[in-house]
Protein backbone atom coordinates (compact mmCIF):
# COMPACT_ATOMS: atom_id res chain seq x y z
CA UNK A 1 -15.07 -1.26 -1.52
CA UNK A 2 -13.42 -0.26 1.56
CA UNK A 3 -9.41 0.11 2.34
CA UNK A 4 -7.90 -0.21 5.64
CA UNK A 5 -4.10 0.90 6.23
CA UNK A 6 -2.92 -1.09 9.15
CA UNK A 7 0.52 0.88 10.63
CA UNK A 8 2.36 1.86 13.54
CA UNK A 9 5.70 4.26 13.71
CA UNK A 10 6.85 1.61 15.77
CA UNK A 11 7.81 -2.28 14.58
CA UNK A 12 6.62 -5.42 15.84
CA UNK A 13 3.46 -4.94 17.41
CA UNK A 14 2.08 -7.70 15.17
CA UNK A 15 0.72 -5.79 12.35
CA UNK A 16 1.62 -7.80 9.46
CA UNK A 17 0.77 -10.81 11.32
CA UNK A 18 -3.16 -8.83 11.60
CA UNK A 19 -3.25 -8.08 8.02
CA UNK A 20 -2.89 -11.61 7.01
CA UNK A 21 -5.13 -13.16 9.49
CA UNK A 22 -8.02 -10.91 8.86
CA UNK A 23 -7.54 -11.40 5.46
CA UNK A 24 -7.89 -14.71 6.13
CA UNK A 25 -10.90 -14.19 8.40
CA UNK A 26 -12.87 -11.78 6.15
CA UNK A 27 -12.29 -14.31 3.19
CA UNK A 28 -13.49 -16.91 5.39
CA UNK A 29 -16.96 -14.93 6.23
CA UNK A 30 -17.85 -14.93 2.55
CA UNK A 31 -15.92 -11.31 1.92
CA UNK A 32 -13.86 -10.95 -1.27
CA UNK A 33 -10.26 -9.75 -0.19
CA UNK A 34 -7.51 -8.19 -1.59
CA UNK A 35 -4.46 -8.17 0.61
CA UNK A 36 -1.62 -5.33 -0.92
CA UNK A 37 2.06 -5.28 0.78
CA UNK A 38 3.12 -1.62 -0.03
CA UNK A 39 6.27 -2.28 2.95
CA UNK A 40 9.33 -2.49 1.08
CA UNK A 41 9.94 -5.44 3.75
CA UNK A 42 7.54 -7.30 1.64
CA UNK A 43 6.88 -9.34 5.04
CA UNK A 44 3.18 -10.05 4.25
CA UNK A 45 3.67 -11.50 1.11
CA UNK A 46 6.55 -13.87 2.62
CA UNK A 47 4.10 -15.01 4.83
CA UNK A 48 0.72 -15.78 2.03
CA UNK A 49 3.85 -17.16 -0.53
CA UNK A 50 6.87 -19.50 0.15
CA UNK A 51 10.45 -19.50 -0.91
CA UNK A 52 9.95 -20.76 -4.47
CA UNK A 53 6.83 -18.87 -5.00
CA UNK A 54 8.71 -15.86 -4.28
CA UNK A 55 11.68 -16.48 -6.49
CA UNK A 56 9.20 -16.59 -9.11
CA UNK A 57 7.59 -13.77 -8.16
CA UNK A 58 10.67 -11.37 -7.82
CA UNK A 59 13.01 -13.06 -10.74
CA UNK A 60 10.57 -13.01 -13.05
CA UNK A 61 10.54 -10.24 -16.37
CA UNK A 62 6.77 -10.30 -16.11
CA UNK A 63 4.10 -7.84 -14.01
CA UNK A 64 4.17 -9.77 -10.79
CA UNK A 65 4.82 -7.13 -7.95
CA UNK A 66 3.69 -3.79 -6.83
CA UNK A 67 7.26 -2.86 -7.98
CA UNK A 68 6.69 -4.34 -11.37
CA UNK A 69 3.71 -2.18 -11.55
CA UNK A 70 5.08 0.76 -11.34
CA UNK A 71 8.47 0.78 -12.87
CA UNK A 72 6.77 3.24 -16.01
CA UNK A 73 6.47 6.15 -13.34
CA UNK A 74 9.92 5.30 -11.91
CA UNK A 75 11.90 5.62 -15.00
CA UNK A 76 9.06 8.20 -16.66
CA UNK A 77 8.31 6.26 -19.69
CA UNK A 78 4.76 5.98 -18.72
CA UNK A 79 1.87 5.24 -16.09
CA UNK A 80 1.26 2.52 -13.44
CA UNK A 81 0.73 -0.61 -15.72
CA UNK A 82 -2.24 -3.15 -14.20
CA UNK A 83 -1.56 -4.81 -11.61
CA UNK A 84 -1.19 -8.80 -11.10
CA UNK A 85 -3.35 -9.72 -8.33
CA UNK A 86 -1.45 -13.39 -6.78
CA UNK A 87 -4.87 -15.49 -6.02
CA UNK A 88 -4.22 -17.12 -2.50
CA UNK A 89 -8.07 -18.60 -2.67
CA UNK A 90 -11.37 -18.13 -4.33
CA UNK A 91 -11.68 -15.15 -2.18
CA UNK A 92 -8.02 -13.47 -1.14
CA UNK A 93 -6.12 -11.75 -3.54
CA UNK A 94 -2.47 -10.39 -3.05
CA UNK A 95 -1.03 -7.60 -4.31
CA UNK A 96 2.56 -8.40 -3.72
CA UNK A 97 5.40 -6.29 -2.27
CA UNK A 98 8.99 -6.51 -4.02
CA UNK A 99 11.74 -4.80 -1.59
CA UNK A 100 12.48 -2.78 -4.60
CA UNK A 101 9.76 -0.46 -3.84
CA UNK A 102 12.12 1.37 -1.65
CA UNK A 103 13.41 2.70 -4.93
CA UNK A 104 10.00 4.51 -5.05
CA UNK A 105 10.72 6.57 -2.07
CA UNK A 106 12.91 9.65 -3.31
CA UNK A 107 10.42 10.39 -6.53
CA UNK A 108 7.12 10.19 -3.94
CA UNK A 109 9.12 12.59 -1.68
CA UNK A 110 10.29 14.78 -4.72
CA UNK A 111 6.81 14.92 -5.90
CA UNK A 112 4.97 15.99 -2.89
CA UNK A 113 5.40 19.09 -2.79
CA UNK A 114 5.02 19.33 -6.66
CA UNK A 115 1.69 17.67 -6.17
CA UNK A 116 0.14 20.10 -3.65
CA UNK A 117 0.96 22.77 -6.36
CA UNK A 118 -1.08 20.95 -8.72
CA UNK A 119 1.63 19.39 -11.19
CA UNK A 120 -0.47 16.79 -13.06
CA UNK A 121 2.56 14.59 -13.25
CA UNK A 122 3.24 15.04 -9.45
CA UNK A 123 -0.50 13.97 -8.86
CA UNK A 124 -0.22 10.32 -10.77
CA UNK A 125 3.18 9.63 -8.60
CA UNK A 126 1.55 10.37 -5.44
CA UNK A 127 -1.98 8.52 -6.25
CA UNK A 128 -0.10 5.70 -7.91
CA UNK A 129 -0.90 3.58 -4.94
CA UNK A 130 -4.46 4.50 -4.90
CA UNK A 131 -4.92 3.66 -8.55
CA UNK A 132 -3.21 0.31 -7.88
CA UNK A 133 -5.33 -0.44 -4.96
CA UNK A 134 -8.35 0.40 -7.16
CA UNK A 135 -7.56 -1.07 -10.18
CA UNK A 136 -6.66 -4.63 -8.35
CA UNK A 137 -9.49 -4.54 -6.74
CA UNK A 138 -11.69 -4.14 -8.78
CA UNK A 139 -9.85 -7.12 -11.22
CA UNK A 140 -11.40 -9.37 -8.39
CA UNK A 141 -14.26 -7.30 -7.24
CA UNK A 142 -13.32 -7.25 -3.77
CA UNK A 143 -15.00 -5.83 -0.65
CA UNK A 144 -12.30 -5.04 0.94
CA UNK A 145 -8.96 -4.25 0.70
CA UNK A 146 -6.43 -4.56 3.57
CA UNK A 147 -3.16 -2.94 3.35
CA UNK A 148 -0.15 -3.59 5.11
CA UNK A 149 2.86 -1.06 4.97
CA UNK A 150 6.62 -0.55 7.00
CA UNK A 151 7.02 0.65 10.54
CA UNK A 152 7.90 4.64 9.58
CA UNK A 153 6.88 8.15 8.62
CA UNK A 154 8.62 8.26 5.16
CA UNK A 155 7.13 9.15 1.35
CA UNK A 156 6.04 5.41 0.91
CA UNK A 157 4.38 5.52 3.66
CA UNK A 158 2.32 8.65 3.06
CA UNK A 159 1.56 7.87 -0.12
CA UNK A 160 0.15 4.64 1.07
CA UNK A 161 -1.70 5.58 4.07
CA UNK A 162 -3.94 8.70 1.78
CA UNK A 163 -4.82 6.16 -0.24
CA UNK A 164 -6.50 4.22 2.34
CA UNK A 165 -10.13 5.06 3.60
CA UNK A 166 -9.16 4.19 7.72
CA UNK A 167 -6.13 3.51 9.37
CA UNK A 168 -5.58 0.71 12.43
CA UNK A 169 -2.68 1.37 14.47
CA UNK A 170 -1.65 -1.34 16.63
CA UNK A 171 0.29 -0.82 19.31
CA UNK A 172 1.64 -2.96 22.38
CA UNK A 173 1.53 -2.15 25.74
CA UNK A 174 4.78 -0.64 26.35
CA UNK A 175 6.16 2.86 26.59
CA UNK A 176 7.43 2.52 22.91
CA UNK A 177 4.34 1.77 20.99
CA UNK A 178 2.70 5.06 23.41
CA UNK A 179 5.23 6.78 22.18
CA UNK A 180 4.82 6.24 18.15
CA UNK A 181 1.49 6.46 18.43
CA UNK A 182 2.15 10.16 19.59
CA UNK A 183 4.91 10.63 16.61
CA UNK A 184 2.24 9.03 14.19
CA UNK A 185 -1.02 10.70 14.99
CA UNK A 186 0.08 14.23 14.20
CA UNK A 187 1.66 13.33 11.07
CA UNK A 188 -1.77 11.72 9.92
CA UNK A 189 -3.70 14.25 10.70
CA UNK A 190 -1.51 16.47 8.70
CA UNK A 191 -1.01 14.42 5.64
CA UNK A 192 -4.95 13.88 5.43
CA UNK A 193 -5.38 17.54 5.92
CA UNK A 194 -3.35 18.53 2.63
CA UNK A 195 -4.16 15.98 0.59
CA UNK A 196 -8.05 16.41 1.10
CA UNK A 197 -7.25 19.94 -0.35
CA UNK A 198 -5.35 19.19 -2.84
CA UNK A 199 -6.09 15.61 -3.93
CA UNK A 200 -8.92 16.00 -6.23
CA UNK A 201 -7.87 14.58 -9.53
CA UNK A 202 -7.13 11.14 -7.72
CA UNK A 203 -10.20 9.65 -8.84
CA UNK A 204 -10.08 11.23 -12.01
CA UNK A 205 -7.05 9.42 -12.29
CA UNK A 206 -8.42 6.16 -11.01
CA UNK A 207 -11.13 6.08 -13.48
């Protein structure tokens, strides 16, 4: 199984839009995909779902969204519970978005720091994503897992992009996308940096 991140510091460059028609494109080549919206947006999984699909989805009591998922950690009674995996064909999976994930963001950024000191609670906030990811796909065995998250450089963010083995950035030919692309790539490399030193229970975790 391989993840790909697909982001950019800067908006609509058409990222979203790439995630779900390579999902599309890799399902149709015979790969099984799982397609996860970790943007609090939840753009990608407006566009795989429509309107009453998604007041299901969100208004429902039941495990449905990446939000659902992880409400244990948010309000520490527990762990991540397993995810529901939205079946868009015999060979795409979603892992829907909920734009109540941006409640998320102050307890990733809290627990950063916390997890670089080698808090064991600090380390299943941060690789919450990453045992998501992993436990979804492998409830559909997938090949691939393609991950779409929000235009910026905040905890969600990071916590999504270490969880994914490469990172696409789009970016449009304009002075703008140059520009995030130069507020992105340091930021990377420095999130990758500390997290390969410090983020060795994660499969433990996963597992």
């Amino acid at each position: 199984m391989k993840t790909i991140a697909f982001f950019n510091n800067k908006g609509g460059v058409g990222k979203t839009s790439l995630v779900y028609h390579l999902s599309w494109m890799f399902a149709s080549l015979g790969q099984r995909v799982l397609s996860a919206d970790l943007d609090p947006q939840a753009n990608l999984t407006s566009m795989f779902l429509d309107d009453e699909a998604l007041l299901t989805l969100w208004e429902s009591e039941s495990n449905h969204s990446i939000y659902d998922a992880i409400v244990p950690l948010i309000e520490g009674t527990g762990d991540i519970r397993i995810p529901n995996i939205q079946n868009i064909s015999a060979r795409l999976g979603l892992l829907a978005g909920n734009l109540s994930l941006s409640r998320f963001e102050d307890q990733l950024s809290e627990n950063w720091p916390k997890c670089l000191s080698g808090d064991a609670r600090a380390f299943r906030v941060i690789s919450a994503f990453y045992r998501l990811l992993y436990r979804g796909a492998t409830e559909i065995n997938a090949d691939l897992v393609l991950i779409d998250v929000g235009p910026n450089l905040g905890a969600i963010n990071r916590a999504a992009l270490i969880s994914a083995d490469y990172v696409v950035v789009p970016i449009g030919a304009d002075l703008f996308s140059l520009q995030g692309l130069r507020n992105s790539g340091p930021a990377l490399v420095f999130w990758r940096k500390e997290w390969k030193k410090n983020g060795r229970a994660t499969r433990q975790f996963a597992e």
